[in-house]
PDB file of N, CA and C in Angstrom:
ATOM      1  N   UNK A   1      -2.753  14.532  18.556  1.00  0.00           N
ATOM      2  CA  UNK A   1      -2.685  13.109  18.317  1.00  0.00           C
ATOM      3  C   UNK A   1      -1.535  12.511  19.119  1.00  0.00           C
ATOM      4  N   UNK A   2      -1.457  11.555  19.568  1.00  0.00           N
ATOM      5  CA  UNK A   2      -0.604  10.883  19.909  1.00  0.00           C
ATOM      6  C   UNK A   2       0.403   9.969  19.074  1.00  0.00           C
ATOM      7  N   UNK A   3       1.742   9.274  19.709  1.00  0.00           N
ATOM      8  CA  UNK A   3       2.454   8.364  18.607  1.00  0.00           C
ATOM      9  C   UNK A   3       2.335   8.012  18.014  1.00  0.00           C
ATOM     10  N   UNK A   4       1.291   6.979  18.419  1.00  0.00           N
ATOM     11  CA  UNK A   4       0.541   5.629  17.676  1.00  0.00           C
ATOM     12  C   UNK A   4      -0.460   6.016  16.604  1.00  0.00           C
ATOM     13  N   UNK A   5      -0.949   7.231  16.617  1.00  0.00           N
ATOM     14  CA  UNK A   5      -1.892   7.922  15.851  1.00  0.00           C
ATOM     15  C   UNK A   5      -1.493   8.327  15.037  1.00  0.00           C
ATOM     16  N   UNK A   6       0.260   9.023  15.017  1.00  0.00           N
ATOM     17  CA  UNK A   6       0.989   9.525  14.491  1.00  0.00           C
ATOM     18  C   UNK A   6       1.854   8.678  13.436  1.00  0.00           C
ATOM     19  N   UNK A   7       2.106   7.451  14.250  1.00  0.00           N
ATOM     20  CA  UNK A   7       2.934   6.075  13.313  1.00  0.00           C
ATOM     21  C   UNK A   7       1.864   5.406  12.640  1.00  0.00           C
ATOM     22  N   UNK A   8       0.522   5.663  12.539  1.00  0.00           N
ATOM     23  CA  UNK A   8      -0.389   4.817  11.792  1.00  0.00           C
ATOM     24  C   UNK A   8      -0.534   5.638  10.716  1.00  0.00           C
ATOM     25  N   UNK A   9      -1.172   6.850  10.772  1.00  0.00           N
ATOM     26  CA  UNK A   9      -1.160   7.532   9.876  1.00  0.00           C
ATOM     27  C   UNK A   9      -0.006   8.061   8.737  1.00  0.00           C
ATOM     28  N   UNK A  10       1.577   7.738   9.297  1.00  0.00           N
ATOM     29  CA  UNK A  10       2.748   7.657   8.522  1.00  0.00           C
ATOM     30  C   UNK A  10       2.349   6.350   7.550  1.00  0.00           C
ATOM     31  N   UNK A  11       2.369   5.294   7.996  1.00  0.00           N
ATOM     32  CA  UNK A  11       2.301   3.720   7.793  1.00  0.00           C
ATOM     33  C   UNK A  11       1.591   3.789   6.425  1.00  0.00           C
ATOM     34  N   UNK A  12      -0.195   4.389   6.691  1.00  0.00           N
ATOM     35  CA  UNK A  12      -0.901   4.588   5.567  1.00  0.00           C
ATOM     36  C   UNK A  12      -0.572   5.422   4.831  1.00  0.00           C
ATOM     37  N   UNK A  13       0.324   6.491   4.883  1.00  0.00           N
ATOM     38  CA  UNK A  13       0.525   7.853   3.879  1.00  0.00           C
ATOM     39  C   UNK A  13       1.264   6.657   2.990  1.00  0.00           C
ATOM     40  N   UNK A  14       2.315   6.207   3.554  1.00  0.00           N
ATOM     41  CA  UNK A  14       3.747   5.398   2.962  1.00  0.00           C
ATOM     42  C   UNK A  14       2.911   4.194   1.964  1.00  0.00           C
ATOM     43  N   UNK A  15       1.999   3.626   2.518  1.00  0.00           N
ATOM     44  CA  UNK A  15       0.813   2.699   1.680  1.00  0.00           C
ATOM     45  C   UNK A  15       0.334   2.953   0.248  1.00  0.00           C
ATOM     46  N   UNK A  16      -0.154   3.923   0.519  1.00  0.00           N
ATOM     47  CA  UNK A  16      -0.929   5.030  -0.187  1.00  0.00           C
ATOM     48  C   UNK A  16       0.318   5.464  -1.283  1.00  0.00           C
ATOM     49  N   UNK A  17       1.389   6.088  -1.156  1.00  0.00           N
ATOM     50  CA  UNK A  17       2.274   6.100  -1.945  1.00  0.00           C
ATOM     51  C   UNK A  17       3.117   5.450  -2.711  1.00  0.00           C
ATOM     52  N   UNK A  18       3.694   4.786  -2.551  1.00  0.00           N
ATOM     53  CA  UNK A  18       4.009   3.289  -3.164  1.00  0.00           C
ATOM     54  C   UNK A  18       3.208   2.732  -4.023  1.00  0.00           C
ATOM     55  N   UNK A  19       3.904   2.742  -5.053  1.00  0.00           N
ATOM     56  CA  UNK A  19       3.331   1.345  -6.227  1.00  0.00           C
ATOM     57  C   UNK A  19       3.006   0.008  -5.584  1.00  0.00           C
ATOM     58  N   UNK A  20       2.025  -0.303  -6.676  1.00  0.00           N
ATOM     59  CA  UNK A  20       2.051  -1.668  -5.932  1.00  0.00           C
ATOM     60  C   UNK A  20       2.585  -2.628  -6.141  1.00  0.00           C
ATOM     61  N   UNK A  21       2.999  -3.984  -5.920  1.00  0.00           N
ATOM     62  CA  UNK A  21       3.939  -4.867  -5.911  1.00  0.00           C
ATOM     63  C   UNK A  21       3.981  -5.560  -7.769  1.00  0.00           C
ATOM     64  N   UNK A  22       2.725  -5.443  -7.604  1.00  0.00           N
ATOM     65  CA  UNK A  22       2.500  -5.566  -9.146  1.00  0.00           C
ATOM     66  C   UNK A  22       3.072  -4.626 -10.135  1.00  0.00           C
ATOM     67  N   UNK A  23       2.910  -3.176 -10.400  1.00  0.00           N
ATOM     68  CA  UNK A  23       3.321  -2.853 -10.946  1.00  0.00           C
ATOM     69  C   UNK A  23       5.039  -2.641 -10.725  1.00  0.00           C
ATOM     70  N   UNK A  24       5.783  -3.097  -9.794  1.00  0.00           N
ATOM     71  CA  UNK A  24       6.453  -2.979  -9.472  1.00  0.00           C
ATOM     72  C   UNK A  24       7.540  -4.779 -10.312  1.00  0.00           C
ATOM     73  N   UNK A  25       6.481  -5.077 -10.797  1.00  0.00           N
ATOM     74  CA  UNK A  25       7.384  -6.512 -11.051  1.00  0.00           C
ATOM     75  C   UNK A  25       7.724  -5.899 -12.764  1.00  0.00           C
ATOM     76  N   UNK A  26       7.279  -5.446 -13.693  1.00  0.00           N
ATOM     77  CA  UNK A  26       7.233  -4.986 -14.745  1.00  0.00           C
ATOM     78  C   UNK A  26       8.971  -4.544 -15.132  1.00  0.00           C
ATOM     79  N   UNK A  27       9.039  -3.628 -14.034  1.00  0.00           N
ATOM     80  CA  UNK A  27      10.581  -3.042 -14.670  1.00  0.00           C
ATOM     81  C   UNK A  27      11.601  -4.098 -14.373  1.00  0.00           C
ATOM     82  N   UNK A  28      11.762  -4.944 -13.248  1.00  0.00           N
ATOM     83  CA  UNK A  28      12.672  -6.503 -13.612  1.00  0.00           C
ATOM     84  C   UNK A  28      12.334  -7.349 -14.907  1.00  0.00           C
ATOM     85  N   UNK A  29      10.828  -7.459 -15.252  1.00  0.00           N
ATOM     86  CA  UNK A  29      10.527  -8.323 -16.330  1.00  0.00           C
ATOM     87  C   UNK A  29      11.622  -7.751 -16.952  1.00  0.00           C
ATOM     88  N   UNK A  30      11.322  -6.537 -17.630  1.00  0.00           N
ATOM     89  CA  UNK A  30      11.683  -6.189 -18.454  1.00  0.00           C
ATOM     90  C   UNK A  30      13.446  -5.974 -18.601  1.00  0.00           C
ATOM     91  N   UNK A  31      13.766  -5.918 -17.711  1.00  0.00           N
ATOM     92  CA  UNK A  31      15.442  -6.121 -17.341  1.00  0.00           C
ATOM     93  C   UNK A  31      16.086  -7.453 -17.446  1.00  0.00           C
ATOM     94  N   UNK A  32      15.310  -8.188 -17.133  1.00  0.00           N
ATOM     95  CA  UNK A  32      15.448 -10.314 -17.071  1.00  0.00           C
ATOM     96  C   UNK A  32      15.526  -9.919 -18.585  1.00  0.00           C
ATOM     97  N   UNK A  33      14.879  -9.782 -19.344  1.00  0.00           N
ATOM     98  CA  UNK A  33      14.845 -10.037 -21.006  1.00  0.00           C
ATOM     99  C   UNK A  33      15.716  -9.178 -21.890  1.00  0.00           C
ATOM    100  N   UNK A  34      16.180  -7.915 -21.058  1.00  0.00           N
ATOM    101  CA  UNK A  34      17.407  -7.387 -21.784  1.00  0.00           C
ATOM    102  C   UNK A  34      18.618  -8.190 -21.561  1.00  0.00           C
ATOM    103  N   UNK A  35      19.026  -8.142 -20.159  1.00  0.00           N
ATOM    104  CA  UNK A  35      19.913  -9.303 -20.163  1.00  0.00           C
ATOM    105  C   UNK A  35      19.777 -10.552 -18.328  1.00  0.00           C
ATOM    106  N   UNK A  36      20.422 -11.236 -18.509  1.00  0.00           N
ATOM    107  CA  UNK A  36      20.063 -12.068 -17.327  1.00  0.00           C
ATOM    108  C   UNK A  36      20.811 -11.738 -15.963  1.00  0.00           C
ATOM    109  N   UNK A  37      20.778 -10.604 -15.216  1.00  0.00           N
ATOM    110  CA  UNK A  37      21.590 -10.774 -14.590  1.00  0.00           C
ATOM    111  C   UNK A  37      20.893 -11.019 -13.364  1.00  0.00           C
ATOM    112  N   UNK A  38      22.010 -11.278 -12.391  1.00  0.00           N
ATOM    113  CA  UNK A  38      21.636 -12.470 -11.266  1.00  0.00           C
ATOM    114  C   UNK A  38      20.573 -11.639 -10.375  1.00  0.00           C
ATOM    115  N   UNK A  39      21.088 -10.764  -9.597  1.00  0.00           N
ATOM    116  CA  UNK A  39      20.517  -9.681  -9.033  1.00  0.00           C
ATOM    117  C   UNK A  39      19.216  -9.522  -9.565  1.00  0.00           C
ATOM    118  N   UNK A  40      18.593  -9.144 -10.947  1.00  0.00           N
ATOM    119  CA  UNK A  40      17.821  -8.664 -11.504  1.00  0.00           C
ATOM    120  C   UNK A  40      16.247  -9.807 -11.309  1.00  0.00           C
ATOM    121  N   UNK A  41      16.991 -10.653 -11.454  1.00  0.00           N
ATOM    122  CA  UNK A  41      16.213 -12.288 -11.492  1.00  0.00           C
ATOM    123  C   UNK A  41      15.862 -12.244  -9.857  1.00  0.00           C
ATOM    124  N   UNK A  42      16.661 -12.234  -9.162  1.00  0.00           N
ATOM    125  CA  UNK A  42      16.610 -12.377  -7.650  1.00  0.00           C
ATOM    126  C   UNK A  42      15.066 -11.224  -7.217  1.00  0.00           C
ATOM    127  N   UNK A  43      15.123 -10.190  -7.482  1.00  0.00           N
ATOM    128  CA  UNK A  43      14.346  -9.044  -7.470  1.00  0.00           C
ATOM    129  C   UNK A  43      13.040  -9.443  -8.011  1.00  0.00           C
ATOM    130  N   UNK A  44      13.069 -10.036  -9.540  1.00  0.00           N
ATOM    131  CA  UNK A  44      11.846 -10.528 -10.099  1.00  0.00           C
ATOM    132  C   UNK A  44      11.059 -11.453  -9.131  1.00  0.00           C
ATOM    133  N   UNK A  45      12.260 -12.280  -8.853  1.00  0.00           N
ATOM    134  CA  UNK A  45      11.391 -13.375  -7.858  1.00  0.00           C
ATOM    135  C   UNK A  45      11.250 -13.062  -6.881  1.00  0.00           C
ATOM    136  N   UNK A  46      10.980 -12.538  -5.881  1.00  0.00           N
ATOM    137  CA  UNK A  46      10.609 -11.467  -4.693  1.00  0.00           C
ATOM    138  C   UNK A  46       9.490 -11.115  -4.867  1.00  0.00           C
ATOM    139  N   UNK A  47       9.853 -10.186  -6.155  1.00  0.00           N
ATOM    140  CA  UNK A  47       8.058  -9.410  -6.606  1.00  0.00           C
ATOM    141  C   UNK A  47       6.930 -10.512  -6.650  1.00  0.00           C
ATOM    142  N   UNK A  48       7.267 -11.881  -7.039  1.00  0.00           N
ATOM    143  CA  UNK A  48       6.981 -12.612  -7.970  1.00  0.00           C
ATOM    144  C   UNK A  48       6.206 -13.665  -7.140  1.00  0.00           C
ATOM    145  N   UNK A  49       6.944 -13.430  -5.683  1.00  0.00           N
ATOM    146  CA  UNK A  49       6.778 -14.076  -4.902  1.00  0.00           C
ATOM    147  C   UNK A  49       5.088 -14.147  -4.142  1.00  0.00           C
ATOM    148  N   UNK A  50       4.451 -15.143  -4.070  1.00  0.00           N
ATOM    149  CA  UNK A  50       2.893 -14.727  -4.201  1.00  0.00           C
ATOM    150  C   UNK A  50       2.512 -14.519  -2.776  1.00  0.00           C
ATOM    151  N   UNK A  51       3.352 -15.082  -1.305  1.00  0.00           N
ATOM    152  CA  UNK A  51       3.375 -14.107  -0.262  1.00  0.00           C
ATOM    153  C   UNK A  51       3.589 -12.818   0.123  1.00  0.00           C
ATOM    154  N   UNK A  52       4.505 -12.531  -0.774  1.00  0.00           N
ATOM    155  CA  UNK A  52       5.088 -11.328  -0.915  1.00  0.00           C
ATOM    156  C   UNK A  52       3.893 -10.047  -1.665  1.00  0.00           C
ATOM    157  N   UNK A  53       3.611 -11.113  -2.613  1.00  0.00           N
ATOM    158  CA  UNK A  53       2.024 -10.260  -3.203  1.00  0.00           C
ATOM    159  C   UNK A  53       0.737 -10.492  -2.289  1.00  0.00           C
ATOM    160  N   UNK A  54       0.444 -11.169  -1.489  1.00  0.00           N
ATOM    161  CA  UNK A  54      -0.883 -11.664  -0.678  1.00  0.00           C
ATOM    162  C   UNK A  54      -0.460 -10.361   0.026  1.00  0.00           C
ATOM    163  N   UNK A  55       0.747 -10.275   1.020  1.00  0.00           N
ATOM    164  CA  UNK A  55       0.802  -9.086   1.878  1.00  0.00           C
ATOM    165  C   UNK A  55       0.994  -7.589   1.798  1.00  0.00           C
ATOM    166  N   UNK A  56       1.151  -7.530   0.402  1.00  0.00           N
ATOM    167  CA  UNK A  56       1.227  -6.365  -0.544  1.00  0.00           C
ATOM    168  C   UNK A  56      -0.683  -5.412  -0.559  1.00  0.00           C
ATOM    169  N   UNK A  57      -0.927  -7.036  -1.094  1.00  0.00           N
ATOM    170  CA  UNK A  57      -2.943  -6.522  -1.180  1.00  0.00           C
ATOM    171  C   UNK A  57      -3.192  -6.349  -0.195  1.00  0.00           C
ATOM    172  N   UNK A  58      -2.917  -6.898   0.938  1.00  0.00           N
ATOM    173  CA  UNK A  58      -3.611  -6.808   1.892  1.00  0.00           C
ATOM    174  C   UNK A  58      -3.475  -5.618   2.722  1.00  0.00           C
ATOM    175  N   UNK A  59      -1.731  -4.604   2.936  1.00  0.00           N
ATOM    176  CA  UNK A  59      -1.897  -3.872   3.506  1.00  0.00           C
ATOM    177  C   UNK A  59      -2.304  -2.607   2.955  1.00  0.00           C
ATOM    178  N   UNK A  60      -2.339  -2.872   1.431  1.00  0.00           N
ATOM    179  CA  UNK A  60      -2.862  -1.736   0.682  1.00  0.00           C
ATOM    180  C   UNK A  60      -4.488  -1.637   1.019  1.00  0.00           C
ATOM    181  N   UNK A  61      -5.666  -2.729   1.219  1.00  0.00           N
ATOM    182  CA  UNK A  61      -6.552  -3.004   1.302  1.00  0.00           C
ATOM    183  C   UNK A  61      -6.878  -2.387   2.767  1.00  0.00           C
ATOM    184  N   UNK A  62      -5.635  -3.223   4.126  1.00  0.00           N
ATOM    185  CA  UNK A  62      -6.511  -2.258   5.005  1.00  0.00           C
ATOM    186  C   UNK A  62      -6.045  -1.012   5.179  1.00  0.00           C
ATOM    187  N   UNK A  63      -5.509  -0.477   4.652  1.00  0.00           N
ATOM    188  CA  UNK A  63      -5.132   1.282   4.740  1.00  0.00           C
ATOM    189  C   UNK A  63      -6.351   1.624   3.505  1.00  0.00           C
ATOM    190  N   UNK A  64      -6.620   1.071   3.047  1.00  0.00           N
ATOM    191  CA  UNK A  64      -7.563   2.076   2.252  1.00  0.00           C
ATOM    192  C   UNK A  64      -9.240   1.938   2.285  1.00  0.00           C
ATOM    193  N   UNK A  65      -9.604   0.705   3.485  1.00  0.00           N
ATOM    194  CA  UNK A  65     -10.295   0.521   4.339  1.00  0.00           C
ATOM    195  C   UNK A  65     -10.228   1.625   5.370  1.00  0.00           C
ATOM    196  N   UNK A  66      -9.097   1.420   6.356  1.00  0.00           N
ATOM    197  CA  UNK A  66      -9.390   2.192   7.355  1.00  0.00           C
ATOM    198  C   UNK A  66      -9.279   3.725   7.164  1.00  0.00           C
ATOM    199  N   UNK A  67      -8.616   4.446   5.562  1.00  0.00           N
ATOM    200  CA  UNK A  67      -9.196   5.895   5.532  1.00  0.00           C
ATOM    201  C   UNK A  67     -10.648   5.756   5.380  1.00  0.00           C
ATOM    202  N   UNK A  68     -11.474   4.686   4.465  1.00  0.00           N
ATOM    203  CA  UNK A  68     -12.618   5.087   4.199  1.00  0.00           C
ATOM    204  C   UNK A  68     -13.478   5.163   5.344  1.00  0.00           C
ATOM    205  N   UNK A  69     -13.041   4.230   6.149  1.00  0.00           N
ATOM    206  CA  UNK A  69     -13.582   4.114   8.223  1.00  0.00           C
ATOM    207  C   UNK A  69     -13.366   5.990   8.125  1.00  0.00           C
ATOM    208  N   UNK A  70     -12.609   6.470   8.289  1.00  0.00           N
ATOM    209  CA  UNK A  70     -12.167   8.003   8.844  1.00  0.00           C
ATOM    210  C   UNK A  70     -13.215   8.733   8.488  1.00  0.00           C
ATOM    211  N   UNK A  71     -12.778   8.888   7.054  1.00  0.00           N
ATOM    212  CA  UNK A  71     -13.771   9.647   5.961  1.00  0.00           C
ATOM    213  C   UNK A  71     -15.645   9.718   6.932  1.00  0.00           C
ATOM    214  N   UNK A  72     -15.835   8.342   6.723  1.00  0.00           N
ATOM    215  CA  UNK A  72     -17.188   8.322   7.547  1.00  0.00           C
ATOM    216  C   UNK A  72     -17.403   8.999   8.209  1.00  0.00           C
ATOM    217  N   UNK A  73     -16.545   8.694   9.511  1.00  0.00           N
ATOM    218  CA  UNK A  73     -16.586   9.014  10.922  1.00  0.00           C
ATOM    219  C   UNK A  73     -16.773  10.803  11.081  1.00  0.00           C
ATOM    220  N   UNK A  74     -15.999  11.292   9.867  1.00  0.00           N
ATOM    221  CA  UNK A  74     -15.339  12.689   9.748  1.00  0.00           C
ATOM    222  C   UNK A  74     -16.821  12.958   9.046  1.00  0.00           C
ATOM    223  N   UNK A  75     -17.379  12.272   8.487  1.00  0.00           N
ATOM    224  CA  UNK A  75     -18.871  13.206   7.565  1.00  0.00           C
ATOM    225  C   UNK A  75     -20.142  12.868   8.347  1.00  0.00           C
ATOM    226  N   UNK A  76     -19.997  11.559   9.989  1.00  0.00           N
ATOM    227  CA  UNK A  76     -20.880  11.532  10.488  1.00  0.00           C
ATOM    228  C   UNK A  76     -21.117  12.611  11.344  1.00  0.00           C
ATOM    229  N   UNK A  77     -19.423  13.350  12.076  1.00  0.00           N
ATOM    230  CA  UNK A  77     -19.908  13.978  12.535  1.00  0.00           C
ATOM    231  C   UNK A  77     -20.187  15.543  12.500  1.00  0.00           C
ATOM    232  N   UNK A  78     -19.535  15.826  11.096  1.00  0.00           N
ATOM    233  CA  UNK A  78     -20.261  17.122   9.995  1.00  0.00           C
ATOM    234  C   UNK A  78     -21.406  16.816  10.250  1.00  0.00           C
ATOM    235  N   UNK A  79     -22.212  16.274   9.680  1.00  0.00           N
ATOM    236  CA  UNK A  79     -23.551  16.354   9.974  1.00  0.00           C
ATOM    237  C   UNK A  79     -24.252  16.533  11.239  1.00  0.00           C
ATOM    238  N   UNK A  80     -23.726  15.895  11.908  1.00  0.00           N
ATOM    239  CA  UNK A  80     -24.264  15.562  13.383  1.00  0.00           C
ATOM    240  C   UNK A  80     -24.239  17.382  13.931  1.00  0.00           C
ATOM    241  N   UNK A  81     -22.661  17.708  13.665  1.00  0.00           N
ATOM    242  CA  UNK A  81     -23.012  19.194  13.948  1.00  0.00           C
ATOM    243  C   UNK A  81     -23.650  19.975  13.418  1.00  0.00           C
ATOM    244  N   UNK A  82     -23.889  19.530  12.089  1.00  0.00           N
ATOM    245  CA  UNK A  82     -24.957  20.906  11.410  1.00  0.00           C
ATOM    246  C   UNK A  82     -26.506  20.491  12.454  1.00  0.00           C
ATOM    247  N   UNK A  83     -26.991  19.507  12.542  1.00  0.00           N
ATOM    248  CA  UNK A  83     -28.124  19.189  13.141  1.00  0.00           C
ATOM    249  C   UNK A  83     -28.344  19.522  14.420  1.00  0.00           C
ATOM    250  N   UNK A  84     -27.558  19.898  15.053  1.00  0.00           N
ATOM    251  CA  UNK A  84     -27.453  19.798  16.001  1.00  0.00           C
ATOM    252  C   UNK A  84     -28.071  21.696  16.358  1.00  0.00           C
TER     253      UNK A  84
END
């Protein structure tokens, strides 16, 4: 494989691993309501932030698009060789 093959496939592992932004807002909630601190609030609103969530779905969406692209590609051409 090459770099780029190499830095995409990092990109999606790192995707793939990571919580998502959503569940990720839960443990500030829950820190804002023990007590208020500034930092904590700052963090909430980040998560909270609905660009911040649009680009969250989205790169989770196309990394888990483009494994299912792979997957295909990888069982079209299993087959192709058994037929062959």
């Amino acid at each position: 494989m090459d770099e780029a093959m190499v830095s995409a496939e990092r990109w999606r592992g790192q995707v793939r691993v990571r919580g998502s932004i959503e569940q990720d807002r839960a443990a500030p909630a829950r820190l804002i309501e023990y007590d208020h601190d500034p930092f904590e609030t700052e963090l909430y609103e980040n998560f909270s932030d609905p660009q911040n969530r649009l680009v969250d779905r989205a790169e989770r969406s196309y990394a888990g698009q483009y494994d299912r692209r792979l997957r295909r590609l990888r069982e079209r051409a299993r087959h192709a060789e058994v037929d062959e």
